[in-house]
PDB file of N, CA and C in Angstrom:
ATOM      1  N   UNK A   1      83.837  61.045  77.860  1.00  0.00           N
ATOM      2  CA  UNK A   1      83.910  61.541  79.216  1.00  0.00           C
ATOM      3  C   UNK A   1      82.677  61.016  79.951  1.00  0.00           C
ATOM      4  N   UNK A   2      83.086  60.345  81.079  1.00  0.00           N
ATOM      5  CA  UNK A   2      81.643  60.234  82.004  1.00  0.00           C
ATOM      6  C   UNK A   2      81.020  61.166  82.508  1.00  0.00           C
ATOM      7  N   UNK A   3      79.543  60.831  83.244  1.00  0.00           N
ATOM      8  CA  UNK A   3      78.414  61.146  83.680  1.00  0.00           C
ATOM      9  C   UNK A   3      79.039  62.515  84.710  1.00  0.00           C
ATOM     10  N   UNK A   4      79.512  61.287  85.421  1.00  0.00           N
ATOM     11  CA  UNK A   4      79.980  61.837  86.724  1.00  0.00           C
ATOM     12  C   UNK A   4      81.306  63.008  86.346  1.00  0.00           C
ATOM     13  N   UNK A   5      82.091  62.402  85.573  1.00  0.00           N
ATOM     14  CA  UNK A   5      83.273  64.140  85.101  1.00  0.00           C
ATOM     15  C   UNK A   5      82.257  65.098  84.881  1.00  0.00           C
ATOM     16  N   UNK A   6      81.639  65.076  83.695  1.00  0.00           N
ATOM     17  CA  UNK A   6      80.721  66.087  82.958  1.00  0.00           C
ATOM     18  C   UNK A   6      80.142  67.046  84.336  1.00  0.00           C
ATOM     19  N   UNK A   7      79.431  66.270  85.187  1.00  0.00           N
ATOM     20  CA  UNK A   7      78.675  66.874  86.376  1.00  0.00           C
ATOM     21  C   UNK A   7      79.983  67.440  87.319  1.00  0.00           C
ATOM     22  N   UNK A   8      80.693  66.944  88.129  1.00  0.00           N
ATOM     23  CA  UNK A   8      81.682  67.590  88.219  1.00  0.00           C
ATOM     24  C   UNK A   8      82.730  68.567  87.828  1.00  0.00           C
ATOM     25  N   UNK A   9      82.258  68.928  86.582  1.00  0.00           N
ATOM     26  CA  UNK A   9      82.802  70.200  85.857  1.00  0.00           C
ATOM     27  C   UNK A   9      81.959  71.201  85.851  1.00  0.00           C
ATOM     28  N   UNK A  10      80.786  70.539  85.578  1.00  0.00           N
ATOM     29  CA  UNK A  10      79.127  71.970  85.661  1.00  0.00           C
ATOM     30  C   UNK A  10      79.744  72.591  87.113  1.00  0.00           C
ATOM     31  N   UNK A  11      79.589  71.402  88.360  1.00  0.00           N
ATOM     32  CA  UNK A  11      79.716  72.035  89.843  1.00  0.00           C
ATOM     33  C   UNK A  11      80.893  72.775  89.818  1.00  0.00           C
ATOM     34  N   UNK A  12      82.101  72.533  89.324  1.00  0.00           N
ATOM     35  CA  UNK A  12      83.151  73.425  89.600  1.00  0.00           C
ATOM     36  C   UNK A  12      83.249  74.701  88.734  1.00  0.00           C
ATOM     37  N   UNK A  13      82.271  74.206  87.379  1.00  0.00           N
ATOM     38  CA  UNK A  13      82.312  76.026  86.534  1.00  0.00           C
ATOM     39  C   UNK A  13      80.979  76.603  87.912  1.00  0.00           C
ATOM     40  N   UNK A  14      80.050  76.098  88.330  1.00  0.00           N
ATOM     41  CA  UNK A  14      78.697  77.190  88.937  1.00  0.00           C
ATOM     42  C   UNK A  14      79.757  77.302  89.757  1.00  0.00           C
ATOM     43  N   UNK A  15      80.784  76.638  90.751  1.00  0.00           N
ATOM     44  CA  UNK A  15      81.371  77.625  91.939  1.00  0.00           C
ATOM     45  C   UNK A  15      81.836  78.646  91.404  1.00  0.00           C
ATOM     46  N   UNK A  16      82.842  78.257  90.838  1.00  0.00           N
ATOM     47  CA  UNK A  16      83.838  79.441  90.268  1.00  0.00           C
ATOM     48  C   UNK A  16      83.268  80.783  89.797  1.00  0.00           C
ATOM     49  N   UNK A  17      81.994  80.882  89.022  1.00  0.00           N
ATOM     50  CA  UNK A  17      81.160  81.643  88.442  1.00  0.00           C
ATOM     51  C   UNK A  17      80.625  82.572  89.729  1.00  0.00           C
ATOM     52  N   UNK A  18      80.483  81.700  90.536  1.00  0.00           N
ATOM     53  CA  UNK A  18      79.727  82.309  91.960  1.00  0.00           C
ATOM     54  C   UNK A  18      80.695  82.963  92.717  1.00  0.00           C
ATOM     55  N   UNK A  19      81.920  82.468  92.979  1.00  0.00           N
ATOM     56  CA  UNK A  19      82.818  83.414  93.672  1.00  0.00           C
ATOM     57  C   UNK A  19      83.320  84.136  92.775  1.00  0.00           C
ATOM     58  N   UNK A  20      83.063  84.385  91.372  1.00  0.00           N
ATOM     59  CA  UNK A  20      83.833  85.573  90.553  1.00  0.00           C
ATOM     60  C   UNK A  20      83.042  86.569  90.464  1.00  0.00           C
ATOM     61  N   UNK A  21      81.161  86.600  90.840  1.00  0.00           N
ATOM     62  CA  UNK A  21      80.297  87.247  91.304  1.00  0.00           C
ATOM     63  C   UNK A  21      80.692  88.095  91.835  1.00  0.00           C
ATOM     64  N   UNK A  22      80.780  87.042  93.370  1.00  0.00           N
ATOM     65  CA  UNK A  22      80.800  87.602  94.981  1.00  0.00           C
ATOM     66  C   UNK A  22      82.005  88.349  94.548  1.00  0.00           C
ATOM     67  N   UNK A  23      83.171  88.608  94.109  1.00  0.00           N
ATOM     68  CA  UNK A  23      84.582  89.250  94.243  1.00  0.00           C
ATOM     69  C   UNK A  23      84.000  90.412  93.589  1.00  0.00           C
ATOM     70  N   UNK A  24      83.140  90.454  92.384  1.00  0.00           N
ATOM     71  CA  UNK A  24      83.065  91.882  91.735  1.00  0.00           C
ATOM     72  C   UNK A  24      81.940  92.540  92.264  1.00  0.00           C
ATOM     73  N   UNK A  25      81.182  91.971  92.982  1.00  0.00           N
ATOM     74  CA  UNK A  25      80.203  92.462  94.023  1.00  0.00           C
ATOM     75  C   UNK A  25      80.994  93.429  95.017  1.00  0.00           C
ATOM     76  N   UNK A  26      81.883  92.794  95.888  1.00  0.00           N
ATOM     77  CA  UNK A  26      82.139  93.132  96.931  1.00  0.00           C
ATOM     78  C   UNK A  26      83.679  94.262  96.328  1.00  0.00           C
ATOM     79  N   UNK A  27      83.739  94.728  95.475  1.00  0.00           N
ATOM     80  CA  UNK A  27      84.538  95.519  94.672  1.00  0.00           C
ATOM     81  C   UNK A  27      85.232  96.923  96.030  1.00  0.00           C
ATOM     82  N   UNK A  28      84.043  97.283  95.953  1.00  0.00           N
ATOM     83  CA  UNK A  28      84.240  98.269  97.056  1.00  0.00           C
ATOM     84  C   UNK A  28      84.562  98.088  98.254  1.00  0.00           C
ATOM     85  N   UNK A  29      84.913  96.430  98.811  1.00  0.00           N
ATOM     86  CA  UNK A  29      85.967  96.445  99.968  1.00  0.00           C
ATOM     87  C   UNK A  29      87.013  96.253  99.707  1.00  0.00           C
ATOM     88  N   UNK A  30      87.488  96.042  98.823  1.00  0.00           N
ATOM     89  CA  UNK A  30      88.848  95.721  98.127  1.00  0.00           C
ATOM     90  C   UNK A  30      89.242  97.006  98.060  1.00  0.00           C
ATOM     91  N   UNK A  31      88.710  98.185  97.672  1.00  0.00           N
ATOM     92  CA  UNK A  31      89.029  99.406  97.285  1.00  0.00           C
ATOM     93  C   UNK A  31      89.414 100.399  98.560  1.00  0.00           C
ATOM     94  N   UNK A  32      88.171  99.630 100.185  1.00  0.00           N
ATOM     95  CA  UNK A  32      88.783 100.175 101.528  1.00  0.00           C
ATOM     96  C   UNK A  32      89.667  99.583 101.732  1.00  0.00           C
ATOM     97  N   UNK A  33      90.570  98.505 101.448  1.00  0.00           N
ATOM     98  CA  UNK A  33      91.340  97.569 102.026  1.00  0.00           C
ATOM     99  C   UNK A  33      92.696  98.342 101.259  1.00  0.00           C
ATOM    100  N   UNK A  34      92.658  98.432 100.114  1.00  0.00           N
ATOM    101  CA  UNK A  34      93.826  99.487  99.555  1.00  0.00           C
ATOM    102  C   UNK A  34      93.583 100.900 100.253  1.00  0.00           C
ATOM    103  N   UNK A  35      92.539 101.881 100.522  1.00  0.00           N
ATOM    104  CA  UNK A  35      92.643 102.810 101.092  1.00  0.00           C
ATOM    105  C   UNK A  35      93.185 102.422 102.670  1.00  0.00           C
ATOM    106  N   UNK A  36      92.475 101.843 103.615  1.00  0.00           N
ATOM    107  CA  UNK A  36      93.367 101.076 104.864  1.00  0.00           C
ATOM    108  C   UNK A  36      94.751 101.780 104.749  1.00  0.00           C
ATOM    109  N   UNK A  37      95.350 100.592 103.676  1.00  0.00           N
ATOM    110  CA  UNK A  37      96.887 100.442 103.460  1.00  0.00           C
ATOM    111  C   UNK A  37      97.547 102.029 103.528  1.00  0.00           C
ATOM    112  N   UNK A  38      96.605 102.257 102.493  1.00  0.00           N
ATOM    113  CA  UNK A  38      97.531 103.717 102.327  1.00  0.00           C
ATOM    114  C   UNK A  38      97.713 104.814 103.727  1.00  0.00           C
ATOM    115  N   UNK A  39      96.417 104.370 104.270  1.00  0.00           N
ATOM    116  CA  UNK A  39      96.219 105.467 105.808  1.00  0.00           C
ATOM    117  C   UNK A  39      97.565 104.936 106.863  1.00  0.00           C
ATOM    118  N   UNK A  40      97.738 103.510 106.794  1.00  0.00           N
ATOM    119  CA  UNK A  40      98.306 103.013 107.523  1.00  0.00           C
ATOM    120  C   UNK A  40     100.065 103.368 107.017  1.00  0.00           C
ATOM    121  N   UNK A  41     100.312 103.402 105.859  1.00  0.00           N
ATOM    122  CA  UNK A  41     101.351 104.251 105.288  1.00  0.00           C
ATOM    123  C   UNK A  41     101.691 105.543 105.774  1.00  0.00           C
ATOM    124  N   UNK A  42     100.386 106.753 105.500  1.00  0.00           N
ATOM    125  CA  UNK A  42     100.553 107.443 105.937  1.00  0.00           C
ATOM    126  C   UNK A  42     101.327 107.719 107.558  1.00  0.00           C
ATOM    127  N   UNK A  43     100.624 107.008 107.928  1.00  0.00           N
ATOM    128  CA  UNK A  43     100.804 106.941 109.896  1.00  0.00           C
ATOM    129  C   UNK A  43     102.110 106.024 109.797  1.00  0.00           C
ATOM    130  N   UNK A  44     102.839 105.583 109.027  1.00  0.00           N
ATOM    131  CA  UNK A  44     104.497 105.030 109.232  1.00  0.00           C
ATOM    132  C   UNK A  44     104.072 103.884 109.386  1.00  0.00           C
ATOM    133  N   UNK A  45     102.897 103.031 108.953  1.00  0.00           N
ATOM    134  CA  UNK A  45     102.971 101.433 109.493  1.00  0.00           C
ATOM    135  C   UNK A  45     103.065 100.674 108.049  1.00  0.00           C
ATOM    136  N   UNK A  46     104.182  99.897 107.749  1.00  0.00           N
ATOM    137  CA  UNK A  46     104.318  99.887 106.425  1.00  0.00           C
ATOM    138  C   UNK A  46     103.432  98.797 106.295  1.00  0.00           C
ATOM    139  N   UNK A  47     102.595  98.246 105.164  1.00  0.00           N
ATOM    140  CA  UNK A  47     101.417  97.531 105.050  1.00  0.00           C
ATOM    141  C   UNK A  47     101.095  97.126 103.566  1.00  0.00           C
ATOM    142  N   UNK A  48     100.855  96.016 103.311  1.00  0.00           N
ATOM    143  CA  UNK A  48     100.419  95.968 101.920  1.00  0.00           C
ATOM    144  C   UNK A  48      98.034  95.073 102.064  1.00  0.00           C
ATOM    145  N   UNK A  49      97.945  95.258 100.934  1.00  0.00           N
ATOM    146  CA  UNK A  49      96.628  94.219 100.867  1.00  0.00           C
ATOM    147  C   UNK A  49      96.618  93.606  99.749  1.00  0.00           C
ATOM    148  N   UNK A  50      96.763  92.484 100.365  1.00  0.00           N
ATOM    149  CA  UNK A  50      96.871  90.904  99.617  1.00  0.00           C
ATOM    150  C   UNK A  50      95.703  90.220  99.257  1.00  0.00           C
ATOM    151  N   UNK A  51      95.429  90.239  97.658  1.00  0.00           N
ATOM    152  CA  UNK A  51      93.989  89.615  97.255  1.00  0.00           C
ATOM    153  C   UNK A  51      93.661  88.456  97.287  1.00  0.00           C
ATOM    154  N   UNK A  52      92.729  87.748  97.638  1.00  0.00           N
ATOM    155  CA  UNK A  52      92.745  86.128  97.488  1.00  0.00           C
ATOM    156  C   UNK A  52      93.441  85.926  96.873  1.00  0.00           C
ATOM    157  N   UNK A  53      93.598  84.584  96.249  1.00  0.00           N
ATOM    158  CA  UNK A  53      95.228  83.912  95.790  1.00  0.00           C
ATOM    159  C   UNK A  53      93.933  83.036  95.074  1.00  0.00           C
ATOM    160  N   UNK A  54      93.195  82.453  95.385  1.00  0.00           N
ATOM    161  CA  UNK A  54      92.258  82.000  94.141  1.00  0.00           C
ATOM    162  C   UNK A  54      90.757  81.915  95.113  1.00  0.00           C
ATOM    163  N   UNK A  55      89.660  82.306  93.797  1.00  0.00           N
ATOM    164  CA  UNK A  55      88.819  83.014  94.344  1.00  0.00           C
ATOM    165  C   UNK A  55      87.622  81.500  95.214  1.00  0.00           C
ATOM    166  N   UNK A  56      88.330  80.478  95.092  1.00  0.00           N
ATOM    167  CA  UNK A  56      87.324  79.466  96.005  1.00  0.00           C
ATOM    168  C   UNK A  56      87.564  79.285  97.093  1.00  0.00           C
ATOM    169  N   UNK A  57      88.838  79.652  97.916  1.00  0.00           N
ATOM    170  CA  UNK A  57      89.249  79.747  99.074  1.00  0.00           C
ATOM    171  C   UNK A  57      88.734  80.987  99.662  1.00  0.00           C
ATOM    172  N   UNK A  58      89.459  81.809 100.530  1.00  0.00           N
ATOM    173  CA  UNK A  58      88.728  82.975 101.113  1.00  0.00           C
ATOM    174  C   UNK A  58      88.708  84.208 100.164  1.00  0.00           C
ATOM    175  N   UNK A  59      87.640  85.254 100.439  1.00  0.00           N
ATOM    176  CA  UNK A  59      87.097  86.164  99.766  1.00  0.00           C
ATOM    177  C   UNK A  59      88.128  87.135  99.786  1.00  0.00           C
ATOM    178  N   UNK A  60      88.042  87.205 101.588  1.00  0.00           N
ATOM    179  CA  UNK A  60      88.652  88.959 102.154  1.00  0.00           C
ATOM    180  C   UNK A  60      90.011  89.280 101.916  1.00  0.00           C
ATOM    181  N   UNK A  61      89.792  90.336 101.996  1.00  0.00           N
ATOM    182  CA  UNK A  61      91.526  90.862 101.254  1.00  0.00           C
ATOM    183  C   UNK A  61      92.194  90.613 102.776  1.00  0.00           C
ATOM    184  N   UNK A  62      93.678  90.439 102.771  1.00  0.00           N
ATOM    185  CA  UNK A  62      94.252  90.327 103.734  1.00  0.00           C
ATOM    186  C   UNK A  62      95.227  91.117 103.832  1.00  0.00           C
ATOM    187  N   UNK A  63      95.216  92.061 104.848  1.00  0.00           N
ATOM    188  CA  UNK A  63      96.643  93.380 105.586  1.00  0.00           C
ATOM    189  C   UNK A  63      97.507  92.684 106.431  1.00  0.00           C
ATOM    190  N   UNK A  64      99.000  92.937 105.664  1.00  0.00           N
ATOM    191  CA  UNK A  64      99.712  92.122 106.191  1.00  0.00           C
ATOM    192  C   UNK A  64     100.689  93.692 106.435  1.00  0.00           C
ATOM    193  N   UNK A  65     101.292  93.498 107.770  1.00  0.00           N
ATOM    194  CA  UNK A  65     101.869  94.673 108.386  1.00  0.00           C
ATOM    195  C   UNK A  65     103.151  94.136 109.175  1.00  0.00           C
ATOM    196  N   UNK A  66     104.304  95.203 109.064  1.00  0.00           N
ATOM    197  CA  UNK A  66     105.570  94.799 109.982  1.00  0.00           C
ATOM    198  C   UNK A  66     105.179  94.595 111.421  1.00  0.00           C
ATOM    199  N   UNK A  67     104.434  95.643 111.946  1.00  0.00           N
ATOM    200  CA  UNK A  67     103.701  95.031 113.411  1.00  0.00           C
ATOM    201  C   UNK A  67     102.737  95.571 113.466  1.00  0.00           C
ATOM    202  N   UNK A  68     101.708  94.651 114.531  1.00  0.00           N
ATOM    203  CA  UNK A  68     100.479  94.582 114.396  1.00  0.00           C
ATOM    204  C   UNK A  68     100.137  95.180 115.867  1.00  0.00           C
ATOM    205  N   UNK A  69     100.922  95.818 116.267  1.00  0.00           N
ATOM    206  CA  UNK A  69     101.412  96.557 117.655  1.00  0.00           C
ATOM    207  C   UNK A  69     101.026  97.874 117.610  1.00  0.00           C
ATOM    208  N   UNK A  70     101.534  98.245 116.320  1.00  0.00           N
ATOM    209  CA  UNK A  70     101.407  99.660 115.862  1.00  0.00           C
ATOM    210  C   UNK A  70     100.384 100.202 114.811  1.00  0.00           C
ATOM    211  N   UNK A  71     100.253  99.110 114.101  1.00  0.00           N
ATOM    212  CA  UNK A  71      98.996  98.893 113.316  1.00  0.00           C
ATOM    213  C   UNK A  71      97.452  99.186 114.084  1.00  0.00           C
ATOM    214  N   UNK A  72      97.807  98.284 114.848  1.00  0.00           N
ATOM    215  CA  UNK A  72      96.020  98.431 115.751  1.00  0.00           C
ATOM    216  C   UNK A  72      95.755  99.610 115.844  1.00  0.00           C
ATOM    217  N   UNK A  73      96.509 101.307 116.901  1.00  0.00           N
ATOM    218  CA  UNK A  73      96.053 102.477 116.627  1.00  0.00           C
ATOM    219  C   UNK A  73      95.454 103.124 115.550  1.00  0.00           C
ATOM    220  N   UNK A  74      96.125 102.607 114.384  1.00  0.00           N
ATOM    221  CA  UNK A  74      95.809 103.047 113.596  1.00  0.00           C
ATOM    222  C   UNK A  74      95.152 103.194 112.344  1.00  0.00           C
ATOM    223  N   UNK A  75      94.899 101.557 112.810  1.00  0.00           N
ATOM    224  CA  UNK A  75      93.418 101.667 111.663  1.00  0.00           C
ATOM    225  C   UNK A  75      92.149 101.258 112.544  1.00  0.00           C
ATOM    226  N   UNK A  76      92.330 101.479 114.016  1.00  0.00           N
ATOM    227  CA  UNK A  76      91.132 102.051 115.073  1.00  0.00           C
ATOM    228  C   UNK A  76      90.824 103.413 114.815  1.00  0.00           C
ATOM    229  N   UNK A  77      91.726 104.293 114.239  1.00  0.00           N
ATOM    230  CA  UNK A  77      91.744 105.683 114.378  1.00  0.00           C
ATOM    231  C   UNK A  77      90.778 105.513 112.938  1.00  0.00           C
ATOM    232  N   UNK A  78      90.603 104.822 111.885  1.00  0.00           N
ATOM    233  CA  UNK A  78      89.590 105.447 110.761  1.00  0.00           C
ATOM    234  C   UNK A  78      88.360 104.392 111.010  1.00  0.00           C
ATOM    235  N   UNK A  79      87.769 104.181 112.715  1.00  0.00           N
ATOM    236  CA  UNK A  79      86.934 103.864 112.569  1.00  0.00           C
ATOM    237  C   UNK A  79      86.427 102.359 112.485  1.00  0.00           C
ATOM    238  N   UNK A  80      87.707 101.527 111.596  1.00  0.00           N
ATOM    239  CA  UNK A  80      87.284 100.139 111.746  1.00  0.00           C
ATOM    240  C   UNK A  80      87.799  99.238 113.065  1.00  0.00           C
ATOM    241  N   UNK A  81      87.189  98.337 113.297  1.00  0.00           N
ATOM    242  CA  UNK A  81      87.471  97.333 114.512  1.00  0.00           C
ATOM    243  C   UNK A  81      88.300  96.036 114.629  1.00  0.00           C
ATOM    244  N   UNK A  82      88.864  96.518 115.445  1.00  0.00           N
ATOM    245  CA  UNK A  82      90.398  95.087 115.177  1.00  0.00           C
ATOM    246  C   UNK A  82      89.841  94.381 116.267  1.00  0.00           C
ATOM    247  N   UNK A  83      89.730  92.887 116.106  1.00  0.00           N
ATOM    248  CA  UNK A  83      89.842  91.808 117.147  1.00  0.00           C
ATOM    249  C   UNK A  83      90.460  90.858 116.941  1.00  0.00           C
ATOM    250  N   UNK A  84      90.585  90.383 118.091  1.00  0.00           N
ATOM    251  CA  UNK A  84      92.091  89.871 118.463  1.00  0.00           C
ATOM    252  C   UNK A  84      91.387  88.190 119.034  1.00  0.00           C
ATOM    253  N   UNK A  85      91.454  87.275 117.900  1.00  0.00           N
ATOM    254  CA  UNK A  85      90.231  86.370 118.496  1.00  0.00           C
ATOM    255  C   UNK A  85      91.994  85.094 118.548  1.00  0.00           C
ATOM    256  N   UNK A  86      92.191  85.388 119.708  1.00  0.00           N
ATOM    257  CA  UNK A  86      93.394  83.584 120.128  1.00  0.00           C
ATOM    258  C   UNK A  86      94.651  83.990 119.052  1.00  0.00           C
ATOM    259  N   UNK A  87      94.889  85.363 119.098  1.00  0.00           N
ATOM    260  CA  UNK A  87      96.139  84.943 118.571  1.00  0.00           C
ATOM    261  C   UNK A  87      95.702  85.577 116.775  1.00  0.00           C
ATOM    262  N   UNK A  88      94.546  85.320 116.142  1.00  0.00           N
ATOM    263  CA  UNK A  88      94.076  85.908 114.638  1.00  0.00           C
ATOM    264  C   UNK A  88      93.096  86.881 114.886  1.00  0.00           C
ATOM    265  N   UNK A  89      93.699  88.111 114.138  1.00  0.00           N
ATOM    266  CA  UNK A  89      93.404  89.222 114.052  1.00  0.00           C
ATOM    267  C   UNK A  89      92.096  89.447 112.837  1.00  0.00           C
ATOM    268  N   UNK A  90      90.873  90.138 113.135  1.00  0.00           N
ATOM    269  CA  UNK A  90      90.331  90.175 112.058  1.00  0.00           C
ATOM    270  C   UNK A  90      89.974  91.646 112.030  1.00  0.00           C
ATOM    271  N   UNK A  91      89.718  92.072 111.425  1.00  0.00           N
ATOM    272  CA  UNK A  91      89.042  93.798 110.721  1.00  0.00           C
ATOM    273  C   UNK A  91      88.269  93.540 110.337  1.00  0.00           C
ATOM    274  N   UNK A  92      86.998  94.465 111.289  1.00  0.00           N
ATOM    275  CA  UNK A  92      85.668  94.409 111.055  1.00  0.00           C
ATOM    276  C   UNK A  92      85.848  96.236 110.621  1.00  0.00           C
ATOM    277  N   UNK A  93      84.726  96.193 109.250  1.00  0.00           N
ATOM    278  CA  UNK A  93      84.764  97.572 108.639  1.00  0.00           C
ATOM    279  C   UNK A  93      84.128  98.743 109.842  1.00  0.00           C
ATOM    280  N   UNK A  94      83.940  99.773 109.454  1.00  0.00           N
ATOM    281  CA  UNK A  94      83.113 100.878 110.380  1.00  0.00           C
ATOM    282  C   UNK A  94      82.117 100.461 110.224  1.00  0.00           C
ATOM    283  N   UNK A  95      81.563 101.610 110.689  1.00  0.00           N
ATOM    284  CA  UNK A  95      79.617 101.373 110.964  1.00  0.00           C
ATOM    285  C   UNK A  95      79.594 102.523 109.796  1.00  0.00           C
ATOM    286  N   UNK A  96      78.574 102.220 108.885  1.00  0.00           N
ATOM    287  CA  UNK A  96      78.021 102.773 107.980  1.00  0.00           C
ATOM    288  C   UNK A  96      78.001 102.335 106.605  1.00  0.00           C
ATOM    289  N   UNK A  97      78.796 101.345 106.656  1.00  0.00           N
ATOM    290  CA  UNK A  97      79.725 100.342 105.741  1.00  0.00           C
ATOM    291  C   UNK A  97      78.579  99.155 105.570  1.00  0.00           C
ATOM    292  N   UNK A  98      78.347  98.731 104.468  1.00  0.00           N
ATOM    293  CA  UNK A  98      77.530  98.000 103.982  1.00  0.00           C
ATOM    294  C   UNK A  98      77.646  96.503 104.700  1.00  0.00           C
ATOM    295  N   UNK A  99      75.827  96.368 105.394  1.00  0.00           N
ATOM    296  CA  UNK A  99      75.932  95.054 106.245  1.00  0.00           C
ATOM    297  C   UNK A  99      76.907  93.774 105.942  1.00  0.00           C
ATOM    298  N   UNK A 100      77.178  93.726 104.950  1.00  0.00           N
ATOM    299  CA  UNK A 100      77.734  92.554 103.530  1.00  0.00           C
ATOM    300  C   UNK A 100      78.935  92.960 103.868  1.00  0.00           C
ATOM    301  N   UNK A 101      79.263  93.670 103.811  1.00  0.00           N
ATOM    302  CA  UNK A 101      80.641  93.966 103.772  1.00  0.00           C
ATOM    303  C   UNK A 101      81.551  93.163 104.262  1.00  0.00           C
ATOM    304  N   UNK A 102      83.072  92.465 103.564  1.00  0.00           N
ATOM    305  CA  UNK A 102      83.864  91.827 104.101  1.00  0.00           C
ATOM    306  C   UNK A 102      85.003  92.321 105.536  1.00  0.00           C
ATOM    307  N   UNK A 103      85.169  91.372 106.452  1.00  0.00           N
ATOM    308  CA  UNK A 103      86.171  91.615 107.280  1.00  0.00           C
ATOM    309  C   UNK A 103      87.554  91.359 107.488  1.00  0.00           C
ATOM    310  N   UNK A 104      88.378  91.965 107.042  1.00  0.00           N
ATOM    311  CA  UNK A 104      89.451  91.681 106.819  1.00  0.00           C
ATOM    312  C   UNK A 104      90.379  90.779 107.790  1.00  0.00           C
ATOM    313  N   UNK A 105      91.382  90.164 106.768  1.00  0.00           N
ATOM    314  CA  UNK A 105      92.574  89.261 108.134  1.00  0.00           C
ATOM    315  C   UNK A 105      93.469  90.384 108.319  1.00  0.00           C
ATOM    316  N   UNK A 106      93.856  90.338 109.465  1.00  0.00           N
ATOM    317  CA  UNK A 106      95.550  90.967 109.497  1.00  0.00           C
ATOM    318  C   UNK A 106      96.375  90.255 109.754  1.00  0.00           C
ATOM    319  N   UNK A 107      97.604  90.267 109.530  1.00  0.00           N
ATOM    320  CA  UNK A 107      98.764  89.227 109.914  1.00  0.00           C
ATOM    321  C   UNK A 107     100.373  90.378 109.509  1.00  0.00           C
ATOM    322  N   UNK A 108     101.307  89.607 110.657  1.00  0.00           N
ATOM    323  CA  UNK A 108     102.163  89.933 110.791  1.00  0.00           C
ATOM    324  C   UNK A 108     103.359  89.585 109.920  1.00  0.00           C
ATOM    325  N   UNK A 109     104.013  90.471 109.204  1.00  0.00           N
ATOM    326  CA  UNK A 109     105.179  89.593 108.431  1.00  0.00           C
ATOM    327  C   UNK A 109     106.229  88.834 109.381  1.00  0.00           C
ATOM    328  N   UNK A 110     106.600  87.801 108.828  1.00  0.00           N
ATOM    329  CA  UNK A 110     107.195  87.053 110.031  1.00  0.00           C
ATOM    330  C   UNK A 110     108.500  86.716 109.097  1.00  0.00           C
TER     331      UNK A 110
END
């Protein structure tokens, strides 16, 4: 095996190692992002949270909801902040919520 594979495998085990960190670090937004869901259940907005799909692409869990119409009340109502940046929706946690803390996507089932 060459120089250059060998080194290119170190770099892709230190990423991987580093975002499998950051994911068990950030444990406890994954855990609001399932609570979210469930509030948003509660209140009739049917909703799931979708975990990265592999951990070198994006971190944040993503709430995917039948509409995002009815959604917004209601996970404004526990506090976190929906913006609406061109069309992509992001969830910023409450205030009290660890500076670090991830911001969630929302998206619409289509």
């Amino acid at each position: 095996m060459s120089t250059l594979h060998v080194d290119t495998l170190i770099r892709l085990g230190e990423q991987f190692a580093h975002a499998v960190a950051t994911l068990a670090a950030h444990r406890k937004d994954f855990d609001r992002a399932d609570q979210l869901v469930d509030h948003l259940s509660l209140c009739g907005v049917p909703a799931v949270a979708v975990p990265p799909s592999w951990p070198l692409t994006a971190y944040a869990p993503l709430i995917v909801v039948n509409s995002i119409e009815h959604a917004v009340p209601a996970i404004e109502a526990t506090g976190h902040i929906v913006i609406n940046n061109q069309g992509k929706y992001l969830i910023n946690p409450p205030e009290g919520v660890a500076i670090d803390a991830f911001t969630f996507r929302l998206e619409q089932r289509t």
